[in-house]
Each structure stands twice: as C-alpha cells, then as structure tokens.
Protein backbone atom coordinates (compact mmCIF):
# COMPACT_ATOMS: atom_id res chain seq x y z
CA UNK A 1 -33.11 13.07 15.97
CA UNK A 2 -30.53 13.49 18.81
CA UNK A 3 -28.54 10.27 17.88
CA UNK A 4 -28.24 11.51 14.02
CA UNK A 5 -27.22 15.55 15.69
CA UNK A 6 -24.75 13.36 17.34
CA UNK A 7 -23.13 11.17 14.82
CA UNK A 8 -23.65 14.22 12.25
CA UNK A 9 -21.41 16.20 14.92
CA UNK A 10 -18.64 13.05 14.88
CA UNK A 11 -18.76 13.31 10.88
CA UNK A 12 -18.24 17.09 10.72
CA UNK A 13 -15.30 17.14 13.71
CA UNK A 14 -12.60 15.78 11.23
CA UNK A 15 -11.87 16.88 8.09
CA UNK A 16 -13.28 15.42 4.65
CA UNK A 17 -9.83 15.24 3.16
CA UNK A 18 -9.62 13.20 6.53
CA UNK A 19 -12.19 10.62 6.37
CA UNK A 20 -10.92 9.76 2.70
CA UNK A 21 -7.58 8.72 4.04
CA UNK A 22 -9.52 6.51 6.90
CA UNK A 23 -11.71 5.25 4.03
CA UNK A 24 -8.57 4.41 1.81
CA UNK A 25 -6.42 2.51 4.88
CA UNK A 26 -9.34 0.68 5.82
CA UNK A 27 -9.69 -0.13 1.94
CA UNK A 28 -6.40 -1.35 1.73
CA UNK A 29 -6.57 -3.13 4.96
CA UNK A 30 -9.43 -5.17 3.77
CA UNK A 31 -7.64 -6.04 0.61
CA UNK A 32 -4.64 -7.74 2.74
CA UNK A 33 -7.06 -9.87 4.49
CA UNK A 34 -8.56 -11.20 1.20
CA UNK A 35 -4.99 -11.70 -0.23
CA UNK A 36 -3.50 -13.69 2.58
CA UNK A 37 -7.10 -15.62 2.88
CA UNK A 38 -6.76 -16.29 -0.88
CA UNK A 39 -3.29 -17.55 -0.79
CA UNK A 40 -3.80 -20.10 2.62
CA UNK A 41 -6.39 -21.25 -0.56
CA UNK A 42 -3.10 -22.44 -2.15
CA UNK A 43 -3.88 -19.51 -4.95
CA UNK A 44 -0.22 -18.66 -6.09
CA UNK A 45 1.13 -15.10 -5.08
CA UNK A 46 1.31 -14.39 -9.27
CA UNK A 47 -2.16 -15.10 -9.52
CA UNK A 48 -3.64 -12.82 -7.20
CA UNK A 49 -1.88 -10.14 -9.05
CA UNK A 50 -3.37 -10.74 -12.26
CA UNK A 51 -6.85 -11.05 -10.54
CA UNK A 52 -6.29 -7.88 -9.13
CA UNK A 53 -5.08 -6.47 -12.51
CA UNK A 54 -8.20 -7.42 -14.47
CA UNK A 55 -10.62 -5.99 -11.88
CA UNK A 56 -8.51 -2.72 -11.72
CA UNK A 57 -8.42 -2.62 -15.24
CA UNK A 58 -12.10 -2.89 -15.93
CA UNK A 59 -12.61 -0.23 -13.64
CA UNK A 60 -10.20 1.87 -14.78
CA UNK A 61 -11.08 2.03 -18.11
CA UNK A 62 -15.20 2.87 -17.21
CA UNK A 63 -13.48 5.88 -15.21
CA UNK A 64 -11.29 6.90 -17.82
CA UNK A 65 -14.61 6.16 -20.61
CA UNK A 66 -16.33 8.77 -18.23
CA UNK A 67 -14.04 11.41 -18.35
CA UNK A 68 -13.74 11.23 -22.50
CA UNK A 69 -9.78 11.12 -22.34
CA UNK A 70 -7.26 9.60 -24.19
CA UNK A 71 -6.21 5.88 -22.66
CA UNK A 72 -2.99 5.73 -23.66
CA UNK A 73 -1.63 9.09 -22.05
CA UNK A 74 1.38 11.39 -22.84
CA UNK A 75 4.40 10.35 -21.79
CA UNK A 76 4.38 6.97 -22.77
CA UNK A 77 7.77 5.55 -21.64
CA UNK A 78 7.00 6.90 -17.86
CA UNK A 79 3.45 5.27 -18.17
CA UNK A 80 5.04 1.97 -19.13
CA UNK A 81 7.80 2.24 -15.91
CA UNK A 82 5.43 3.07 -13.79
CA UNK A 83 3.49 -0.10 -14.43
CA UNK A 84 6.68 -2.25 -14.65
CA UNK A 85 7.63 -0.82 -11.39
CA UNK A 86 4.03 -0.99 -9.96
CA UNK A 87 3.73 -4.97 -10.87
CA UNK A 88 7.37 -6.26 -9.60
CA UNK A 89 6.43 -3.73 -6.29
CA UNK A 90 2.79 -5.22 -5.88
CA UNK A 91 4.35 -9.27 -5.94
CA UNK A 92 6.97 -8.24 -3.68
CA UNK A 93 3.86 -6.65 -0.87
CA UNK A 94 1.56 -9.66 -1.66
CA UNK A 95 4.73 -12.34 -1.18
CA UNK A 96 5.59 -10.26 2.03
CA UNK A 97 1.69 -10.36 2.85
CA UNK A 98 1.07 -14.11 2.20
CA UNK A 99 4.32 -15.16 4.46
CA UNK A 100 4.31 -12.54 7.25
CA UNK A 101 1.77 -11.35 10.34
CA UNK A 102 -0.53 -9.09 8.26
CA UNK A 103 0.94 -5.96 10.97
CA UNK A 104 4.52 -7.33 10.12
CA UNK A 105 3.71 -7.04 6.89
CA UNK A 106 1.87 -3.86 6.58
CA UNK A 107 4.16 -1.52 8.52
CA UNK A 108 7.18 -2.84 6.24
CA UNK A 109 5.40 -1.06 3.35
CA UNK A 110 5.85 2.31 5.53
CA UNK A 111 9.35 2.22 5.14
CA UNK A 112 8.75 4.20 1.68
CA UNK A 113 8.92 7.54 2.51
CA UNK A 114 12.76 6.98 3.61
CA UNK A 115 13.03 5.37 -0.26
CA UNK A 116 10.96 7.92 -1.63
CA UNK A 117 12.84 11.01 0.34
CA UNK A 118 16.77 9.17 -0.91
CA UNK A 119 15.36 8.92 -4.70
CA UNK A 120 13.62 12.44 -4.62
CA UNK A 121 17.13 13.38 -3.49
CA UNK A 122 18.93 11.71 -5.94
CA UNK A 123 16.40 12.18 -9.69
CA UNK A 124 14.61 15.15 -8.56
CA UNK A 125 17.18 17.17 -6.83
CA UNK A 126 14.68 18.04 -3.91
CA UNK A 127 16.80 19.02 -0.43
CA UNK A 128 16.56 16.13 1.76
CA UNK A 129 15.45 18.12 5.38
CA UNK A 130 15.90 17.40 9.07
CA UNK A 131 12.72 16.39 9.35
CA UNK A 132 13.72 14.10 6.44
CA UNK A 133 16.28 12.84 8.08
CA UNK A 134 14.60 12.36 11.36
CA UNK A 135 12.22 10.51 10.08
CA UNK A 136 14.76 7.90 8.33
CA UNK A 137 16.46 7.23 11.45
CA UNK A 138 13.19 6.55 13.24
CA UNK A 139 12.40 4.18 10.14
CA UNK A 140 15.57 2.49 10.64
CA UNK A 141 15.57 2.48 14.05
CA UNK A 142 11.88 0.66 13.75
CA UNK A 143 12.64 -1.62 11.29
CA UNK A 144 16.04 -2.97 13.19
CA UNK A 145 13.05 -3.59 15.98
CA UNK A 146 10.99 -5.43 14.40
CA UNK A 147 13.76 -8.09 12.99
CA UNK A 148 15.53 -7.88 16.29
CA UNK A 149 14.24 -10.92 17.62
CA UNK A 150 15.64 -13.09 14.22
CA UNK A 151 19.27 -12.63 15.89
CA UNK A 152 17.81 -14.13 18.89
CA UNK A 153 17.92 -18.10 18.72
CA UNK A 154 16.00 -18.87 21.73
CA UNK A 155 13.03 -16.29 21.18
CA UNK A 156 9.92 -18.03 19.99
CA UNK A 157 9.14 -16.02 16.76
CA UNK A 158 11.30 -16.31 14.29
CA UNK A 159 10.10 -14.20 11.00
CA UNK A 160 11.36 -15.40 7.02
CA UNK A 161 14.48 -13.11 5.80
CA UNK A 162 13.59 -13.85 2.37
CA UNK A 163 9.98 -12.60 3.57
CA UNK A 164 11.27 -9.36 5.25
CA UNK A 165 13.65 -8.73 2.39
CA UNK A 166 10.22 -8.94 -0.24
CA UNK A 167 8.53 -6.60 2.19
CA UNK A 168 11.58 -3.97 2.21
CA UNK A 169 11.81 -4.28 -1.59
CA UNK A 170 8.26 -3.73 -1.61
CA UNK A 171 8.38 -0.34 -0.21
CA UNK A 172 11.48 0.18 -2.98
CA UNK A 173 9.38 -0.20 -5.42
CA UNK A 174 6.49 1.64 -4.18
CA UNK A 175 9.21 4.64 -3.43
CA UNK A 176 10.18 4.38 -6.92
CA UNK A 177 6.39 4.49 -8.11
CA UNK A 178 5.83 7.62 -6.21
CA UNK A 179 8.52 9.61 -7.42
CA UNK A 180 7.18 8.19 -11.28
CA UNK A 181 3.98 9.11 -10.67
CA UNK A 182 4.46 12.62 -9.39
CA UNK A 183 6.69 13.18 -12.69
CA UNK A 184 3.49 11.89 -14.82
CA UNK A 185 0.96 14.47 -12.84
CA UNK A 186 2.30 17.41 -14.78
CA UNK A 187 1.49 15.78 -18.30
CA UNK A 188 -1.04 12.63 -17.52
CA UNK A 189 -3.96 12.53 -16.06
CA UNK A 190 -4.68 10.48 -12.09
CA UNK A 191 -7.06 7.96 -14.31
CA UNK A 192 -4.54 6.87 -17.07
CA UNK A 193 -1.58 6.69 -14.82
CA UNK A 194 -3.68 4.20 -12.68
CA UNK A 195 -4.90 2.57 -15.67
CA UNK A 196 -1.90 1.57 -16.62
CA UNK A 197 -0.43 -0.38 -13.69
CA UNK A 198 -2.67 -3.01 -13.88
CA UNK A 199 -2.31 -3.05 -17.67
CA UNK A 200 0.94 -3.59 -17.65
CA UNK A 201 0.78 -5.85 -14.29
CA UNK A 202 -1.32 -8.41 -16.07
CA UNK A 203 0.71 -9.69 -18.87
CA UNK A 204 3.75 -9.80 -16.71
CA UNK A 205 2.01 -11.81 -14.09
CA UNK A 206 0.68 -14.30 -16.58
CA UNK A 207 4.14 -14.95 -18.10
CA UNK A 208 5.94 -15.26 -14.74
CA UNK A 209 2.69 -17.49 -13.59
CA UNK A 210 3.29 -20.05 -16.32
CA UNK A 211 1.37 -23.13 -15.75
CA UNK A 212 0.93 -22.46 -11.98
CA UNK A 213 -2.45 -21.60 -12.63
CA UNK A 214 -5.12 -22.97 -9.68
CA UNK A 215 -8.65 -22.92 -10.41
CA UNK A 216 -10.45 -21.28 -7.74
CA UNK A 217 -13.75 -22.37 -6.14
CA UNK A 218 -16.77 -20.38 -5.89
CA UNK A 219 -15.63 -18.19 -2.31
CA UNK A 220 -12.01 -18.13 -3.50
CA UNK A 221 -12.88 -16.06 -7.06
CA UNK A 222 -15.40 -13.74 -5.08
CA UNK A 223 -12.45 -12.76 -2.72
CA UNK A 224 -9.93 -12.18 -5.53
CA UNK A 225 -12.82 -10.02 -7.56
CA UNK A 226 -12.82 -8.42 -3.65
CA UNK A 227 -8.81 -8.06 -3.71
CA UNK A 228 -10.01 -5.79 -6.51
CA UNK A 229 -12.63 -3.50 -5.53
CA UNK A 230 -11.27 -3.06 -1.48
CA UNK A 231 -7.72 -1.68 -4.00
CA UNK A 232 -9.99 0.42 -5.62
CA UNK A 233 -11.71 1.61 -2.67
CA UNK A 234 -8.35 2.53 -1.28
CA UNK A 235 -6.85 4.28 -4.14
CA UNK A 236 -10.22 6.26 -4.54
CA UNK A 237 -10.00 7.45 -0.92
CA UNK A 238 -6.35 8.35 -1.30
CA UNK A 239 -6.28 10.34 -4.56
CA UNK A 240 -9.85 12.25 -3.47
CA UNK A 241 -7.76 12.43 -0.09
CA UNK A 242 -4.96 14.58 -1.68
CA UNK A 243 -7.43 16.34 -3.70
CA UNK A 244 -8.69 17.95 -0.50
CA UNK A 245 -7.06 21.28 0.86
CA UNK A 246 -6.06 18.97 4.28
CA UNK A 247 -3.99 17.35 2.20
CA UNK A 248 -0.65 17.21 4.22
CA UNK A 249 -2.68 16.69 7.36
CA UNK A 250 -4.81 13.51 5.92
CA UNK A 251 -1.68 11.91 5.24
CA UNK A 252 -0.67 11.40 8.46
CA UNK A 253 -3.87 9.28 8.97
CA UNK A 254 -2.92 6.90 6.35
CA UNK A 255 -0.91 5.31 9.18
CA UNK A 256 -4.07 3.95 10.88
CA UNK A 257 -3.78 1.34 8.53
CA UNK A 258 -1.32 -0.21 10.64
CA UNK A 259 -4.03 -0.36 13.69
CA UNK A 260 -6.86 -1.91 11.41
CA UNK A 261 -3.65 -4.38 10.06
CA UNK A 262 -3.28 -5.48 13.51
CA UNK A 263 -7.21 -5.72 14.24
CA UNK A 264 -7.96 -7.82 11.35
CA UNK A 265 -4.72 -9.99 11.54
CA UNK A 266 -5.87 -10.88 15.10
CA UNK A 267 -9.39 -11.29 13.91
CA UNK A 268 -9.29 -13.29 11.13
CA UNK A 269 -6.31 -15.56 11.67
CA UNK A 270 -5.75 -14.93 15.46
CA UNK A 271 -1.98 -13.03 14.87
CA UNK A 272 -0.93 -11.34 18.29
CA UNK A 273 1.87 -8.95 17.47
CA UNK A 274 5.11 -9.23 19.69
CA UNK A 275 6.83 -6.35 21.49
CA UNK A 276 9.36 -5.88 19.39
CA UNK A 277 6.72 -5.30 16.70
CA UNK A 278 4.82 -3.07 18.84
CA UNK A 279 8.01 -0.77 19.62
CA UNK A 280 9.28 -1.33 15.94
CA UNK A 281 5.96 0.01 14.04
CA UNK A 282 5.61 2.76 16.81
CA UNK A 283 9.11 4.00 16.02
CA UNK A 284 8.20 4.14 12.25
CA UNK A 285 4.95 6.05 12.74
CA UNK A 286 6.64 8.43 14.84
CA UNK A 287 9.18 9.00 12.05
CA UNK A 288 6.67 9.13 9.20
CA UNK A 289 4.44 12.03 12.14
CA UNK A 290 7.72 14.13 12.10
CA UNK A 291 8.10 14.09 8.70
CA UNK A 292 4.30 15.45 7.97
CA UNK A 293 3.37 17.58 10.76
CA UNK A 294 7.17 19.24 11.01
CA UNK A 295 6.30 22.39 9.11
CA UNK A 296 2.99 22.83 10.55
C-alpha cells in the first residue's frame, strides 16, 4: 500500500503533458537502437525506411479509420511536401544513425530548432528573438564541439564528414517538416498529415532501393516491424504531449532523449562518448533550454 502511495506520488509530481514527452524520447530512443542493430545486419539504410513506412502506414490508416475522416486531406500539395521532405529527412537521420555513435548521432538531430527558427523567419515572417538567437549560437557553438576533434590528426576518434553532413541535413529537413506541418494544422487533421509521410516515404524508398533488397531473417524483420511501433510510440507521446496545457514546458524534456541515446549506445554496442561530445551536446541543450523556458 505504501510502495504504490509512493510511486503514485512520483507519477503525480510531474506533469502529464510531461511524462508524454519522456514516453515519446524514450520511444524514439528505442527506435535508433533497432535501426543501427538492423543495419550492422547488413539491411540497407533504404530499406529500413520502407519497413518503417509500411508499419506507420498500417497504423495510420486504423487511426485515421477510427476517427471517420477523409485520408487524403485538404491541402494536398502541402501533404505531398511534407512527405517528400519527411522521407529524404528520415534517410538522411537513419544514414547519420547507422554510421555515427548513437549520442553523436542523436544530438545532431537537435540542431533543428536553429533551421526551424531561420525558415520560420524567412516563409512565415515570425520575428526571430534573442532567445532565438541565443539559442543558435549555443547550437553552433555545440556542434563546432562535437566535430572539433576531426581537425585534430593525432586524436583517436575521428567521426565520417559525409556522416556528420547526413546528420546536419537531417535536422534541415526535419526543420523544413516542422514549419510544413504547422502550415497543414490549420486545414488537416494530426492523423492525415502523419499518414502521409510514410505514404509517400515508401514508394520513394523502393525506387531509390532498386535491387538492393536483403532478405531479413526471422530477429532482423521483428526489429524492423519494432523500428515501427517504438516511431509510433514516439510520435504518439509527442503529439498527446503538445496536446497538454504544459505544452511549452514538456518540450524541454524531449531533450532527455539525448541521455537515454547515450545509455543505450553504451549498452548495446558499448559507445563511450568523448569530451568533446559531452561539452558539444551540453552546449546544444543549453541553447534549445533558453529558447523554451525564456518567456517563462
């Protein structure tokens, strides 16, 4: 009775908006672990897409089936970019996943906000602020960190360019999707604009996989279905996060992802990060803190 008061107590001190956002990084944590286990499988990067698309769009379409709405949406043209953008992003994260420490590769994709805060200036006309601001040149500042020790020949790790570069374009693209998606809000509903990234990732990743199809065995195709679900476990937890009247506050705890990227990296395939990584990530975090709890 006591040990239920307490954890009951535990559950209630944070927010529900709160422990959506935990649920969604630890979500999307899990699905990086799967994807890099896949692809040391020898699965190609294009084919974990398209597994990813064809879970995502079964169970898209039962949620959209549920709610008795049109699949195909409004605005059409914006429902189509989105996806285009969405697939080309999602290769770029899973290249920069499959080549890089899973913490490497995971605080690269929180370099969006600067992307999404330069677009927002530039196609939505929205005042870039100080807080803005501060939090780019933290960003920057991070990200220089992290790749610092590629200028230095005689350090021992040494990560890809091409690798960083995928990881940095990732976050591009996700910028882009963001600024997309918050156009489509005021005319399509969260379910169809979902639906349709992975119905547009899937034909494009079949075409671009060509005849670099692998047949997986048994444990490989249950972690691809589980690439899948753990992405729609963390895009659950992050809409119903924003849904929430914490919303602004929850975000900030999207960053643990980061600490559960470093966990699992140095559980499952023994990845320590470096200091440079350490100060780089912090310096990111810090920015992306600034930039939510500035107002508050």
């Amino acid at each position: 009775m006591h040990l239920s008061a307490y954890f009951k107590n535990i559950f209630n001190f944070l927010p529900i908006g709160v422990w959506y956002m935990l649920l969604s990084a630890f979500g999307f944590a899990l699905m990086a672990v799967c994807v890099k286990e896949v692809s040391t499988a020898g699965i190609p990067v294009l084919e974990i897409v398209a597994a990813r698309a064809i879970v995502s769009i079964f169970l898209s379409y039962a949620d959209i089936k549920r709610k008795k709405i049109s699949l195909w949406g409004v605005n059409k043209p914006f429902l189509i970019a989105r996806g285009v953008v969405g697939a080309f992003a999602l290769m770029c994260v899973y290249y920069s996943i499959t080549t890089l420490p899973l913490a490497e590769a995971t605080i690269l994709q929180y370099l969006n906000p600067v992307f999404t805060a330069i677009l927002a200036y530039f196609f939505m006309k929205e005042r870039i602020q100080l807080s803005t601001i501060t939090c780019i040149l933290l960003c920057l500042l991070g990200l220089f960190a992290i790749v610092l020790p590629n200028f230095n020949q005689d350090h021992i790790v040494h990560y890809p360019w091409f690798s960083i570069a995928m990881g940095i374009l990732g976050a591009f693209g996700s910028g882009v999707a963001y600024i997309l998606i918050k156009k489509l809000t005021k005319t399509d509903d969260s379910s169809v604009i979902v639906f349709y990234f992975p119905f547009i990732a899937l034909p494009i990743s079949v075409v671009l996989l060509g005849s670099d199809f692998v047949m997986p065995t048994l444990p490989i195709l249950g972690l691809l279905i589980l690439v899948g679900i753990f992405t729609q476990v963390g895009q659950l937890g992050l809409t119903k996060s924003m849904q929430s009247e914490v919303a602004s506050k929850a975000t900030a705890y999207s960053y643990v992802q980061v600490v559960f990227a470093i966990f699992l990296g140095w559980l499952f395939f023994a990845e320590v990060p470096t200091l440079s990584t350490l100060i780089g990530g912090g310096l990111i975090m810090a920015g992306a803190f600034i930039n939510v709890f500035w107002k508050r």
